[in-house]
Every structure is written in structure tokens, then in C-alpha cells.
PDB file of N, CA and C in Angstrom:
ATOM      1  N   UNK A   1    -127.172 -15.863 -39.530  1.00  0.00           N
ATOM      2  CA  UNK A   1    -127.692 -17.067 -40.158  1.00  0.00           C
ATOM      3  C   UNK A   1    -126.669 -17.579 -41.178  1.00  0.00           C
ATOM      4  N   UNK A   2    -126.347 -19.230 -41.295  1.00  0.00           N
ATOM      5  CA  UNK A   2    -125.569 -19.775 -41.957  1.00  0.00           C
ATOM      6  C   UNK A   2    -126.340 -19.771 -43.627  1.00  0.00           C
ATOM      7  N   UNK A   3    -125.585 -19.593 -44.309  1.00  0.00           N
ATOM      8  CA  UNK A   3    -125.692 -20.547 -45.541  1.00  0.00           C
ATOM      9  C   UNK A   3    -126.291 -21.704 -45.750  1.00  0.00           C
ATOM     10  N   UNK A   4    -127.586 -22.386 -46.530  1.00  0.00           N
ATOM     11  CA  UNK A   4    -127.747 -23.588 -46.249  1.00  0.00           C
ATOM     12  C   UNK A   4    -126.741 -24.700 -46.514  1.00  0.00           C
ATOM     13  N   UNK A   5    -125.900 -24.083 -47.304  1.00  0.00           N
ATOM     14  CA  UNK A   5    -124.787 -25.175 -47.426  1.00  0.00           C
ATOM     15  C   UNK A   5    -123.850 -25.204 -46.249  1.00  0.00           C
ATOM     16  N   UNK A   6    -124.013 -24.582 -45.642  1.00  0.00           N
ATOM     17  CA  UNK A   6    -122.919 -24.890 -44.400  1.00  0.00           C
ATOM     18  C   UNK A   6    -123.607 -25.131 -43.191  1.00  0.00           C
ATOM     19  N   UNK A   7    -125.257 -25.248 -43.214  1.00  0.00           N
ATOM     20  CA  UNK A   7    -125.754 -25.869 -42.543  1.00  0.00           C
ATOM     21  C   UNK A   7    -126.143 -26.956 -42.570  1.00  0.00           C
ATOM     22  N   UNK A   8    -125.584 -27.621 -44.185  1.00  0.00           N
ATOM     23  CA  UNK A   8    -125.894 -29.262 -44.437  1.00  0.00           C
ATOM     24  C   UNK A   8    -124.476 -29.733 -44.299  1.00  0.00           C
ATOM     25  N   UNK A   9    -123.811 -28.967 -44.183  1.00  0.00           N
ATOM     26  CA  UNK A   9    -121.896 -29.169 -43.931  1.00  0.00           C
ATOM     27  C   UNK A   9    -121.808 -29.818 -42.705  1.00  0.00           C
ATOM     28  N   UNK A  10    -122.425 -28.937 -41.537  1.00  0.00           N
ATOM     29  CA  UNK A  10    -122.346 -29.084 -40.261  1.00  0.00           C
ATOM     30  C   UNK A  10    -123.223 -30.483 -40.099  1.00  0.00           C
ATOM     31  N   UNK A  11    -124.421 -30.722 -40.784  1.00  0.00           N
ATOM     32  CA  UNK A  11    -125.115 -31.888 -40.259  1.00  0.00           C
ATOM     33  C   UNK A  11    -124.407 -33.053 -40.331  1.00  0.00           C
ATOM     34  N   UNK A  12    -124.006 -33.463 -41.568  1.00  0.00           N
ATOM     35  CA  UNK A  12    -122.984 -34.387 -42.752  1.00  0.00           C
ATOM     36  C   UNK A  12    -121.723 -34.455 -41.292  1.00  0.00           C
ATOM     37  N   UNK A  13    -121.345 -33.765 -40.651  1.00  0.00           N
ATOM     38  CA  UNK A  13    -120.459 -33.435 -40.049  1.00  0.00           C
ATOM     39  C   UNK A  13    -120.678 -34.336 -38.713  1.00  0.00           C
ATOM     40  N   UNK A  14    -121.414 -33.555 -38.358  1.00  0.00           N
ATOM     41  CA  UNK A  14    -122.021 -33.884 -36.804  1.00  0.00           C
ATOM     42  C   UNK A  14    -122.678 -36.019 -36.976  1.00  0.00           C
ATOM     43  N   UNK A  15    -123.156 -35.983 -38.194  1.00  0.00           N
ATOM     44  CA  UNK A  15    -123.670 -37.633 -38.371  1.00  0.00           C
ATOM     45  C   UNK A  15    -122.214 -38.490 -38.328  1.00  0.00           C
ATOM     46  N   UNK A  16    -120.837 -37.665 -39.003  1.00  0.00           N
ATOM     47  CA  UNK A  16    -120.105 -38.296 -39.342  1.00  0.00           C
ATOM     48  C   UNK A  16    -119.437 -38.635 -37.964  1.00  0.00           C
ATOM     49  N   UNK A  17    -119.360 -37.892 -37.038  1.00  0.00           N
ATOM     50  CA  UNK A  17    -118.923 -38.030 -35.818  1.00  0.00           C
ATOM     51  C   UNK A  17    -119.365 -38.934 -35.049  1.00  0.00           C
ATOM     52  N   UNK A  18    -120.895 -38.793 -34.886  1.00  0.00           N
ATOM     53  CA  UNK A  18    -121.564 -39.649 -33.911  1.00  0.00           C
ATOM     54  C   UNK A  18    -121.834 -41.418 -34.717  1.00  0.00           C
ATOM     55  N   UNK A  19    -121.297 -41.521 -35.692  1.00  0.00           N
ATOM     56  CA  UNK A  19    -121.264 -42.848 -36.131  1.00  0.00           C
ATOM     57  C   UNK A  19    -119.998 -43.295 -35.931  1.00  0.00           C
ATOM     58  N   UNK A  20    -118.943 -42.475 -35.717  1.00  0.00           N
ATOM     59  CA  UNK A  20    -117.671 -42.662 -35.685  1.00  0.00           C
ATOM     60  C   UNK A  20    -117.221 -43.043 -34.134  1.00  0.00           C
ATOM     61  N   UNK A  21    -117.949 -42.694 -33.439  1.00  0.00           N
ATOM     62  CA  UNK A  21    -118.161 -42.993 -32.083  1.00  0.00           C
ATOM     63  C   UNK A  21    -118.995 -44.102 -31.586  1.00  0.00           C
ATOM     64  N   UNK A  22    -120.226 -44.273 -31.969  1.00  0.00           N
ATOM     65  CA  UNK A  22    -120.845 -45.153 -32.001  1.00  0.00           C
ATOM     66  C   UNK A  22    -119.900 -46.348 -32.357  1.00  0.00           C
ATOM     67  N   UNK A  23    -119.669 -46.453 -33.608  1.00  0.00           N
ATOM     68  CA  UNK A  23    -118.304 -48.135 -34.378  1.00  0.00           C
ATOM     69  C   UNK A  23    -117.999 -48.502 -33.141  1.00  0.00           C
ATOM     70  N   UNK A  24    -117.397 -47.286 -32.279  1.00  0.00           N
ATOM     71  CA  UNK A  24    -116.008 -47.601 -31.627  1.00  0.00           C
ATOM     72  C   UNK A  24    -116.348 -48.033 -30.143  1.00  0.00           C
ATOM     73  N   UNK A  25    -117.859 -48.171 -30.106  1.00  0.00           N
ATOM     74  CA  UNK A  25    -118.525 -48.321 -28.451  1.00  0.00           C
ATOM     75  C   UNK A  25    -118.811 -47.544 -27.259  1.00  0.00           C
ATOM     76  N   UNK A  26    -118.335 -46.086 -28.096  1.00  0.00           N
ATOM     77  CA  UNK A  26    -118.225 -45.140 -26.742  1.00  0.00           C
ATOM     78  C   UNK A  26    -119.693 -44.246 -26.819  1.00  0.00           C
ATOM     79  N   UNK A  27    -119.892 -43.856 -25.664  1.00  0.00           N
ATOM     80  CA  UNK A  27    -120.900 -42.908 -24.874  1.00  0.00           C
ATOM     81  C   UNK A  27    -120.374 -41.711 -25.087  1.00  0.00           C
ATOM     82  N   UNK A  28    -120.918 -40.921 -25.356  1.00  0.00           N
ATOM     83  CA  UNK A  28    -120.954 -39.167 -25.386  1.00  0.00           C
ATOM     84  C   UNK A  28    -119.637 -39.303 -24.240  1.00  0.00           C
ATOM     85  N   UNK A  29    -120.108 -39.018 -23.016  1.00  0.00           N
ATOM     86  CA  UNK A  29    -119.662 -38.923 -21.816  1.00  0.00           C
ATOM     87  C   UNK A  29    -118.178 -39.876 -21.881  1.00  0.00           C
ATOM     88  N   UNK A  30    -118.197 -40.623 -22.720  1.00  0.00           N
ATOM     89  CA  UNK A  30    -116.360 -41.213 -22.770  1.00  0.00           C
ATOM     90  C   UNK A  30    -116.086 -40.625 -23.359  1.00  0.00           C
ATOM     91  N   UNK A  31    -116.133 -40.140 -24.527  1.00  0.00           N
ATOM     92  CA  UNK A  31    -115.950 -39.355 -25.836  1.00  0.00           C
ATOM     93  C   UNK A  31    -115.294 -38.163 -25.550  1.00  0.00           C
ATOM     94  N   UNK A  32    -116.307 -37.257 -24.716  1.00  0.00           N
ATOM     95  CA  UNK A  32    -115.882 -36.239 -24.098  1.00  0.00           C
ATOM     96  C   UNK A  32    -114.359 -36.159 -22.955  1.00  0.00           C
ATOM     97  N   UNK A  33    -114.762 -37.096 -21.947  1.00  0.00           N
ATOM     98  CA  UNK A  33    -113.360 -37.769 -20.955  1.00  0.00           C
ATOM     99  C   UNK A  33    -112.166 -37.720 -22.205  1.00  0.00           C
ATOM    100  N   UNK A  34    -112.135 -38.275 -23.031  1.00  0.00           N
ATOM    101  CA  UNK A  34    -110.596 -38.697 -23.943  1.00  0.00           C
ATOM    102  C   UNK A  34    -110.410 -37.434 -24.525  1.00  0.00           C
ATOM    103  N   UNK A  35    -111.298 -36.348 -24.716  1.00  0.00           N
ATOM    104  CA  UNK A  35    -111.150 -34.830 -25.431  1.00  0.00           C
ATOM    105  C   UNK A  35    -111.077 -34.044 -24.433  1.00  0.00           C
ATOM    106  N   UNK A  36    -111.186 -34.089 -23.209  1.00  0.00           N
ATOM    107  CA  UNK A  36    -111.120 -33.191 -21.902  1.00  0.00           C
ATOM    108  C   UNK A  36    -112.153 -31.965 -22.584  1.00  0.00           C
ATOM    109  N   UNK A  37    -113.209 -32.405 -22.358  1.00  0.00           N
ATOM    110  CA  UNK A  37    -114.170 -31.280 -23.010  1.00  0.00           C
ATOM    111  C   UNK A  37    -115.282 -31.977 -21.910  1.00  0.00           C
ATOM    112  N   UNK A  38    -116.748 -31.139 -22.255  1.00  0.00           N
ATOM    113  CA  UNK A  38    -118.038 -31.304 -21.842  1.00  0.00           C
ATOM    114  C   UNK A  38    -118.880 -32.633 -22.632  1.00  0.00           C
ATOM    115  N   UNK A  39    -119.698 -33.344 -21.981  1.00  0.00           N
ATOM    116  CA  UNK A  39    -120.626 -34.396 -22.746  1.00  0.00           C
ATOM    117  C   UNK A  39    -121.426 -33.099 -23.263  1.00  0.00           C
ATOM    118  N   UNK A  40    -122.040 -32.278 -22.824  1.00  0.00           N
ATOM    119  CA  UNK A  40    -122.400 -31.277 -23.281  1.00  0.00           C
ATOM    120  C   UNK A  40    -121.951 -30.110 -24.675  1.00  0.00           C
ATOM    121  N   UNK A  41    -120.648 -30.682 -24.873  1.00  0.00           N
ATOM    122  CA  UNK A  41    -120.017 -29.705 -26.068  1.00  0.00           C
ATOM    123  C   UNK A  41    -120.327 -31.094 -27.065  1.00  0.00           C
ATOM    124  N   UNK A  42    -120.102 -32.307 -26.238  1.00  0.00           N
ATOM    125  CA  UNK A  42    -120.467 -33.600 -27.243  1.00  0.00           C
ATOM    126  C   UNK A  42    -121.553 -33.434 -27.997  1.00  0.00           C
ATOM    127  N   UNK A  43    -122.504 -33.348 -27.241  1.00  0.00           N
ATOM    128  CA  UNK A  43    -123.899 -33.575 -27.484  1.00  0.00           C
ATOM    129  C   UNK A  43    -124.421 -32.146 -28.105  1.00  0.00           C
ATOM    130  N   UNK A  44    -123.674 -31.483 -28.081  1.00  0.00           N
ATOM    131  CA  UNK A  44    -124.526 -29.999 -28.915  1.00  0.00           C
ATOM    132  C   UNK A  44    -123.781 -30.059 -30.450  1.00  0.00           C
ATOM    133  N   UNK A  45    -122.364 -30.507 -30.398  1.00  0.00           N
ATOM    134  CA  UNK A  45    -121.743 -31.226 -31.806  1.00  0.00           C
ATOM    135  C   UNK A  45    -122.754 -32.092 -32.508  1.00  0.00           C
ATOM    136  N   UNK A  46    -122.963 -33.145 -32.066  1.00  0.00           N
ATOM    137  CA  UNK A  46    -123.912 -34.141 -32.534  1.00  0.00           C
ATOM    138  C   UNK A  46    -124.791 -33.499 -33.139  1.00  0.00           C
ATOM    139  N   UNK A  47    -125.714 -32.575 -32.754  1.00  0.00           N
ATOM    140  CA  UNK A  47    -126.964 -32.124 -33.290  1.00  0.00           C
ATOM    141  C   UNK A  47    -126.657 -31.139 -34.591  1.00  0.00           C
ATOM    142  N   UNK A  48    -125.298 -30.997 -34.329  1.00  0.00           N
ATOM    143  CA  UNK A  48    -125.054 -30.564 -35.931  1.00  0.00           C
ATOM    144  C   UNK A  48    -124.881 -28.867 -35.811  1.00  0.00           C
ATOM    145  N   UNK A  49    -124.994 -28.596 -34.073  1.00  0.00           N
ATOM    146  CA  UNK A  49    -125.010 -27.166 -34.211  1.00  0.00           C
ATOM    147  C   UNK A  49    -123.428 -26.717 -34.427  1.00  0.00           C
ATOM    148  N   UNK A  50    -123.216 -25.379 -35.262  1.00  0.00           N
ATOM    149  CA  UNK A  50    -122.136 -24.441 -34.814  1.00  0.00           C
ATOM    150  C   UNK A  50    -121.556 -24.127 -34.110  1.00  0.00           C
ATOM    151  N   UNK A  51    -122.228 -23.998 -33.221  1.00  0.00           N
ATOM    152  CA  UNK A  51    -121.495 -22.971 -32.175  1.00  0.00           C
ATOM    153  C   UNK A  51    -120.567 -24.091 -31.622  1.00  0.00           C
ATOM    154  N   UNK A  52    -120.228 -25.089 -31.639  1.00  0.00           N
ATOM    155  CA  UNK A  52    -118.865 -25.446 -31.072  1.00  0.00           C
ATOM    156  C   UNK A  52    -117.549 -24.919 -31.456  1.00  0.00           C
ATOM    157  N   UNK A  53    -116.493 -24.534 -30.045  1.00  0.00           N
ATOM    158  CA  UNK A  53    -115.278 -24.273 -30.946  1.00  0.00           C
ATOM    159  C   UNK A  53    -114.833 -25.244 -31.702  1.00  0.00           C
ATOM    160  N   UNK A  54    -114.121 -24.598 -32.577  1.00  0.00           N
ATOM    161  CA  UNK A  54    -113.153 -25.296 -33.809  1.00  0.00           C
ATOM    162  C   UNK A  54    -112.339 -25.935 -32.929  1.00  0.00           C
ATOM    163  N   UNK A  55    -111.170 -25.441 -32.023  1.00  0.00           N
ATOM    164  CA  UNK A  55    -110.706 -26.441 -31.339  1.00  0.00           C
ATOM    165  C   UNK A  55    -111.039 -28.067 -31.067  1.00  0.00           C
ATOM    166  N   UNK A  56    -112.454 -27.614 -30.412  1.00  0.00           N
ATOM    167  CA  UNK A  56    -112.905 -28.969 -30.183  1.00  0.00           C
ATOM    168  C   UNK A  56    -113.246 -29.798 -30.901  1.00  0.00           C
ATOM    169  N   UNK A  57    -114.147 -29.376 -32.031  1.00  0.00           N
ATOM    170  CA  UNK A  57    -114.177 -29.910 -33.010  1.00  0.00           C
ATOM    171  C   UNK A  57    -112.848 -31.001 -33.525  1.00  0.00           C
ATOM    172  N   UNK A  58    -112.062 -30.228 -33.739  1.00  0.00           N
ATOM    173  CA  UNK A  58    -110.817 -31.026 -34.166  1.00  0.00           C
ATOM    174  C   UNK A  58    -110.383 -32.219 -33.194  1.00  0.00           C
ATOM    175  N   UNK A  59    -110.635 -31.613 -31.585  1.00  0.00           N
ATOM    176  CA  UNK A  59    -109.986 -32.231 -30.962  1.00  0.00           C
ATOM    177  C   UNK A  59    -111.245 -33.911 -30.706  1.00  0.00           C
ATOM    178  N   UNK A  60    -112.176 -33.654 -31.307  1.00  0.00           N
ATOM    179  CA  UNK A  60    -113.231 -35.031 -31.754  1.00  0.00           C
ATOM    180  C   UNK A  60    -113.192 -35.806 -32.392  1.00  0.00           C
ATOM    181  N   UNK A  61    -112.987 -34.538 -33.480  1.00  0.00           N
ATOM    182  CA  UNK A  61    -112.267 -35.448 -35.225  1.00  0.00           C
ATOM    183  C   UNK A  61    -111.230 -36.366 -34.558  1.00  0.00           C
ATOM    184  N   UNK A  62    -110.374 -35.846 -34.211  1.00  0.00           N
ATOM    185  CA  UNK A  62    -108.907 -36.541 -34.280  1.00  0.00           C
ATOM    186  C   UNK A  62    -109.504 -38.043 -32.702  1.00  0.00           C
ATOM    187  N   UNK A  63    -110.034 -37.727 -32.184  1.00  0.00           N
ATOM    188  CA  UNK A  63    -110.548 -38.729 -31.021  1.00  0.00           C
ATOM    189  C   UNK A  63    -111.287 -39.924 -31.280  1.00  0.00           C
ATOM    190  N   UNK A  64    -112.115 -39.801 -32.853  1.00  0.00           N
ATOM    191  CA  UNK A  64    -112.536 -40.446 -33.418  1.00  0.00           C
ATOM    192  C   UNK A  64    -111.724 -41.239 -35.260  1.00  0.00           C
ATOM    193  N   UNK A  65    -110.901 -40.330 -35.138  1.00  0.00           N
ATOM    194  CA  UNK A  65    -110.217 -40.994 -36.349  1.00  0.00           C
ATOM    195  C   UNK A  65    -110.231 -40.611 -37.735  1.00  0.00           C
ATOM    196  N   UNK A  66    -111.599 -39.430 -37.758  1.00  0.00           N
ATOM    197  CA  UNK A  66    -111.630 -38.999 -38.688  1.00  0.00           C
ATOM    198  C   UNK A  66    -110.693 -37.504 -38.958  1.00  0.00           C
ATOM    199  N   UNK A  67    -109.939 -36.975 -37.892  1.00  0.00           N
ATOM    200  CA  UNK A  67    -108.731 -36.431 -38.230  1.00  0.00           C
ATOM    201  C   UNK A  67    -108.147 -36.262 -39.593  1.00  0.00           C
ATOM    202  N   UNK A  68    -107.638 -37.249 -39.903  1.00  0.00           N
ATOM    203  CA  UNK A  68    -106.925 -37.099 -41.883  1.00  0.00           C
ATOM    204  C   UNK A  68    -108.006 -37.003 -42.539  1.00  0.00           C
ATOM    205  N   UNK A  69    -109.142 -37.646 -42.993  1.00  0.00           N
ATOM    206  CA  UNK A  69    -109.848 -37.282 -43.315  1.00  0.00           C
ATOM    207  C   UNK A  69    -110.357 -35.819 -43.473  1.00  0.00           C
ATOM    208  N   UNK A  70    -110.357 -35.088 -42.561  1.00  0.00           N
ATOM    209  CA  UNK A  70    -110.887 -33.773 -42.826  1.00  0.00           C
ATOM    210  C   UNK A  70    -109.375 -32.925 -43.198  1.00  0.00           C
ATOM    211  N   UNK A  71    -108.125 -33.555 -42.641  1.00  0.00           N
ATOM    212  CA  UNK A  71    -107.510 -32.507 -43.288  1.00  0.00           C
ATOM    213  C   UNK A  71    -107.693 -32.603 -44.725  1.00  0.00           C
ATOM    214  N   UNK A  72    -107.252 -34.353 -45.527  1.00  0.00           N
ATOM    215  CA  UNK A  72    -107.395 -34.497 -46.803  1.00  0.00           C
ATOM    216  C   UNK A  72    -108.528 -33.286 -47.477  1.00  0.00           C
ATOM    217  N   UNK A  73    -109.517 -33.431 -47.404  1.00  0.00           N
ATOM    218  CA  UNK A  73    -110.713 -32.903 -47.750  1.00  0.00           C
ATOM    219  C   UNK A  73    -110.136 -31.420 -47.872  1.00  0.00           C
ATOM    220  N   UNK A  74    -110.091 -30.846 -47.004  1.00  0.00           N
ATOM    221  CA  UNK A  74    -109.007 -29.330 -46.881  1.00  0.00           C
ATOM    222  C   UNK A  74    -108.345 -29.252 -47.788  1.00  0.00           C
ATOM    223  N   UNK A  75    -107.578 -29.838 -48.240  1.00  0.00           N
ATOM    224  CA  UNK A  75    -106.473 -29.958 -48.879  1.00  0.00           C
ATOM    225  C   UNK A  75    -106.570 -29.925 -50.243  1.00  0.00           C
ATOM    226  N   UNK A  76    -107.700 -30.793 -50.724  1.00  0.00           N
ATOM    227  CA  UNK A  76    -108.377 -31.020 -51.944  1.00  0.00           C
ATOM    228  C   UNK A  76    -108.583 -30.060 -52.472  1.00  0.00           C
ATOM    229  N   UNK A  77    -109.218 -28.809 -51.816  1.00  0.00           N
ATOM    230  CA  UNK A  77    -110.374 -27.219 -52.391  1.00  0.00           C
ATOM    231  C   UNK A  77    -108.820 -26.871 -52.643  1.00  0.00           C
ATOM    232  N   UNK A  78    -109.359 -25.900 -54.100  1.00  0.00           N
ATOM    233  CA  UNK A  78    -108.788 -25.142 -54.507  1.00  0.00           C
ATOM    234  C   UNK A  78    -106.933 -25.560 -55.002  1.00  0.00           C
ATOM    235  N   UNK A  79    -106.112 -25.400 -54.351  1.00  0.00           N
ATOM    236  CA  UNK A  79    -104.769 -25.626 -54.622  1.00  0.00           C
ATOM    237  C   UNK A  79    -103.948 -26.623 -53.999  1.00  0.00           C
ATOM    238  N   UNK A  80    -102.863 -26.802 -54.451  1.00  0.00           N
ATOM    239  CA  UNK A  80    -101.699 -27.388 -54.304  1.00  0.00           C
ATOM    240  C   UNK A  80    -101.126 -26.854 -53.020  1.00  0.00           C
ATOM    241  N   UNK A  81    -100.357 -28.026 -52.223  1.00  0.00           N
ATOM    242  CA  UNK A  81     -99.423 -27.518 -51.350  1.00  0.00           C
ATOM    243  C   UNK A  81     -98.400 -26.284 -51.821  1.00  0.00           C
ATOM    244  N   UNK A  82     -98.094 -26.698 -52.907  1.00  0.00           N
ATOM    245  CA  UNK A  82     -96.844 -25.985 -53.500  1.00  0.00           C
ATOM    246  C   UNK A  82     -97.636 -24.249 -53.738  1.00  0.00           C
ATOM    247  N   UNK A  83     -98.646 -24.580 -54.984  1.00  0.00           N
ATOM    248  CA  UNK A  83     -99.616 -23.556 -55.157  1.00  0.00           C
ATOM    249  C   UNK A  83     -99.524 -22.524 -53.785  1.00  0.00           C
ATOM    250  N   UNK A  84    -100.125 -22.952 -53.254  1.00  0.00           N
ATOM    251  CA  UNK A  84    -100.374 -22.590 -51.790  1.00  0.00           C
ATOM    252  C   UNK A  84     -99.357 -21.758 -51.014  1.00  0.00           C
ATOM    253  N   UNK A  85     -98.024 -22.040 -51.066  1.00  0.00           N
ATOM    254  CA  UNK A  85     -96.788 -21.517 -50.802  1.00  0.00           C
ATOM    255  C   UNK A  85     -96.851 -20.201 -51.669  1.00  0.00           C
ATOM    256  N   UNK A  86     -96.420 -20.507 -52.573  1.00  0.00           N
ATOM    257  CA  UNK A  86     -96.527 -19.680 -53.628  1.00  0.00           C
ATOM    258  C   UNK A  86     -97.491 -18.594 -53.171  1.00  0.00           C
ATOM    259  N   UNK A  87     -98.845 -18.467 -53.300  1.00  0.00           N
ATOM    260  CA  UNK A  87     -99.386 -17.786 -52.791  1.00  0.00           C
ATOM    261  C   UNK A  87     -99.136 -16.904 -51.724  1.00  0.00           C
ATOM    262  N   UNK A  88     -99.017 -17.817 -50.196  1.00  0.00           N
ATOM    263  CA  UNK A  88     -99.030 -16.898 -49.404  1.00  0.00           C
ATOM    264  C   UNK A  88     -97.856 -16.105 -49.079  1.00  0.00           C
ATOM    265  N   UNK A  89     -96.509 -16.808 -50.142  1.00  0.00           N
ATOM    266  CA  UNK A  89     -95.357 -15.397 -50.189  1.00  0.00           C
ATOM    267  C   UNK A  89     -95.801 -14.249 -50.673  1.00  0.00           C
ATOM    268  N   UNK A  90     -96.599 -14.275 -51.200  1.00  0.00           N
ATOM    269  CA  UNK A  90     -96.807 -13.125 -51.976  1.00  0.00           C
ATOM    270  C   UNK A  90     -98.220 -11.982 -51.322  1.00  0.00           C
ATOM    271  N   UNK A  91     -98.439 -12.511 -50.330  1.00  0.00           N
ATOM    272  CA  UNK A  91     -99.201 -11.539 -49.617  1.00  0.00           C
ATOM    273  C   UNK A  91     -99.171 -11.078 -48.694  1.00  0.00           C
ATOM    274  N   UNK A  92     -99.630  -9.727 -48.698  1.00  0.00           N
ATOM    275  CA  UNK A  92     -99.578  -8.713 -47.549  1.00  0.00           C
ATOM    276  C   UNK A  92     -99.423  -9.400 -46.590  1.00  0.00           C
ATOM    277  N   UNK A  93     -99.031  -8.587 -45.174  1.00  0.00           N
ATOM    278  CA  UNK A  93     -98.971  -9.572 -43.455  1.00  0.00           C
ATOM    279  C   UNK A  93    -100.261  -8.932 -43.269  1.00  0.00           C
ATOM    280  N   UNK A  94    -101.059  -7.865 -44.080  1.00  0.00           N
ATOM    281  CA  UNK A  94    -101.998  -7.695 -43.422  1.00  0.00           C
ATOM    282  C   UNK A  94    -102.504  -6.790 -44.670  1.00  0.00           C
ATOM    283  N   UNK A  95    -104.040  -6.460 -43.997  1.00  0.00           N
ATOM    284  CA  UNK A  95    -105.052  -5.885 -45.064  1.00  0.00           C
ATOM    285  C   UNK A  95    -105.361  -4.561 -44.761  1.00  0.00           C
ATOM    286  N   UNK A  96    -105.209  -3.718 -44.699  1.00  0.00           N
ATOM    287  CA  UNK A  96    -105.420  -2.541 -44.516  1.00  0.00           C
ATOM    288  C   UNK A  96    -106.802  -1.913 -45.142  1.00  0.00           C
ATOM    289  N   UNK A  97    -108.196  -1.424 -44.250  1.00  0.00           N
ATOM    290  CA  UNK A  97    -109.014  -0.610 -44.770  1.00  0.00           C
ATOM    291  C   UNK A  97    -108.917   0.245 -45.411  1.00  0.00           C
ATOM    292  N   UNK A  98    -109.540   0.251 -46.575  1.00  0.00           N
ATOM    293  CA  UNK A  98    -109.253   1.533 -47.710  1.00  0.00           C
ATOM    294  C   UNK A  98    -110.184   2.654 -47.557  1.00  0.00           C
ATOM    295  N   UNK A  99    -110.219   3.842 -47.298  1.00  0.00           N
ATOM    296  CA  UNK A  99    -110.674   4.820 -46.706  1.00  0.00           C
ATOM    297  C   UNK A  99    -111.158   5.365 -47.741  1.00  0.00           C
ATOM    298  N   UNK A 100    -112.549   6.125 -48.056  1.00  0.00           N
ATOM    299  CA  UNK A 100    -113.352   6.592 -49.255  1.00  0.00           C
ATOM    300  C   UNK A 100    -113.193   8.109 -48.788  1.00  0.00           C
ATOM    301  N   UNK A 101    -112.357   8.305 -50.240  1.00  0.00           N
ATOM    302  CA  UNK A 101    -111.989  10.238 -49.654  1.00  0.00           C
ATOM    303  C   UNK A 101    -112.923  10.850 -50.728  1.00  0.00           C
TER     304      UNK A 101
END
């Protein structure tokens, strides 16, 4: 079970899409054709569910225009590009389980 905040993430999400499609005149079923995906991965997006891949997701965003938009937004949380660099020089390539002796 999600978080309710990331189940009002996903709705906010899924509205933002299907209006973004709607503007532009297209049907689920075109929508899908220009993303080489399912009207079916369309239409289960729309309703705001999860379970779509991230791939696709993106590959909607960007089909509809709202692409920069969500990277911006990304970009915003927390740090700086630069910040950000900074950071991930400085960490492990990996995390290793710590074992309780």
C-alpha cells in the first residue's frame, strides 16, 4: 500500500495527462499509437493507477508535452545540479548489508 501522498501524486498525475491529451484532440488509442504502448497501459495511467512502468510513463509525459515539466519539478526537491555532483562523488558504488554479530 502507497502512502496517501503518493496516491494523490499519482491522481494530480494521471488528471495532468489526460487533460494534456484531451487540449491536443487525441483518443487514448492515438496516444498510445505515438508511445508504441497499449490503449490499455493508457487507460490504466489515466485512472491514476501505479502500476504503470516508469518507462511509459515518461514515454506519455514527453508525448504530451509535459516532459520538462516533470523533469523541472525533479529538479526543484532538495538540491542543486552542482550540489548533486558533489554528492554523488562522494558515495559508495554500492551499499553493503551490515551484519549483526
Amino acid at each position: 500500500m502507497l502512502p496517501f501522498e503518493a496516491e494523490d501524486a499519482a491522481k494530480i498525475l494521471a488528471a495532468k495527462i489526460r487533460s494534456a491529451r484531451i487540449i491536443r484532440g487525441w483518443t487514448q488509442d492515438e496516444l498510445a499509437q505515438r508511445c508504441e504502448i497499449s490503449k490499455r497501459t493508457i487507460s490504466t495511467l489515466e485512472t491514476g493507477s501505479v502500476s504503470v512502468q516508469l518507462g511509459f510513463v515518461l514515454k506519455v509525459l514527453w508525448a504530451v508535452g509535459l516532459i520538462n515539466d516533470f523533469i523541472r519539478q525533479i529538479e526543484s526537491v532538495g538540491m542543486n545540479d552542482h550540489e548533486f555532483a558533489l554528492l554523488q562523488a562522494t558515495l559508495p558504488k554500492r551499499v553493503r548489508p551490515k551484519w549483526n554479530v
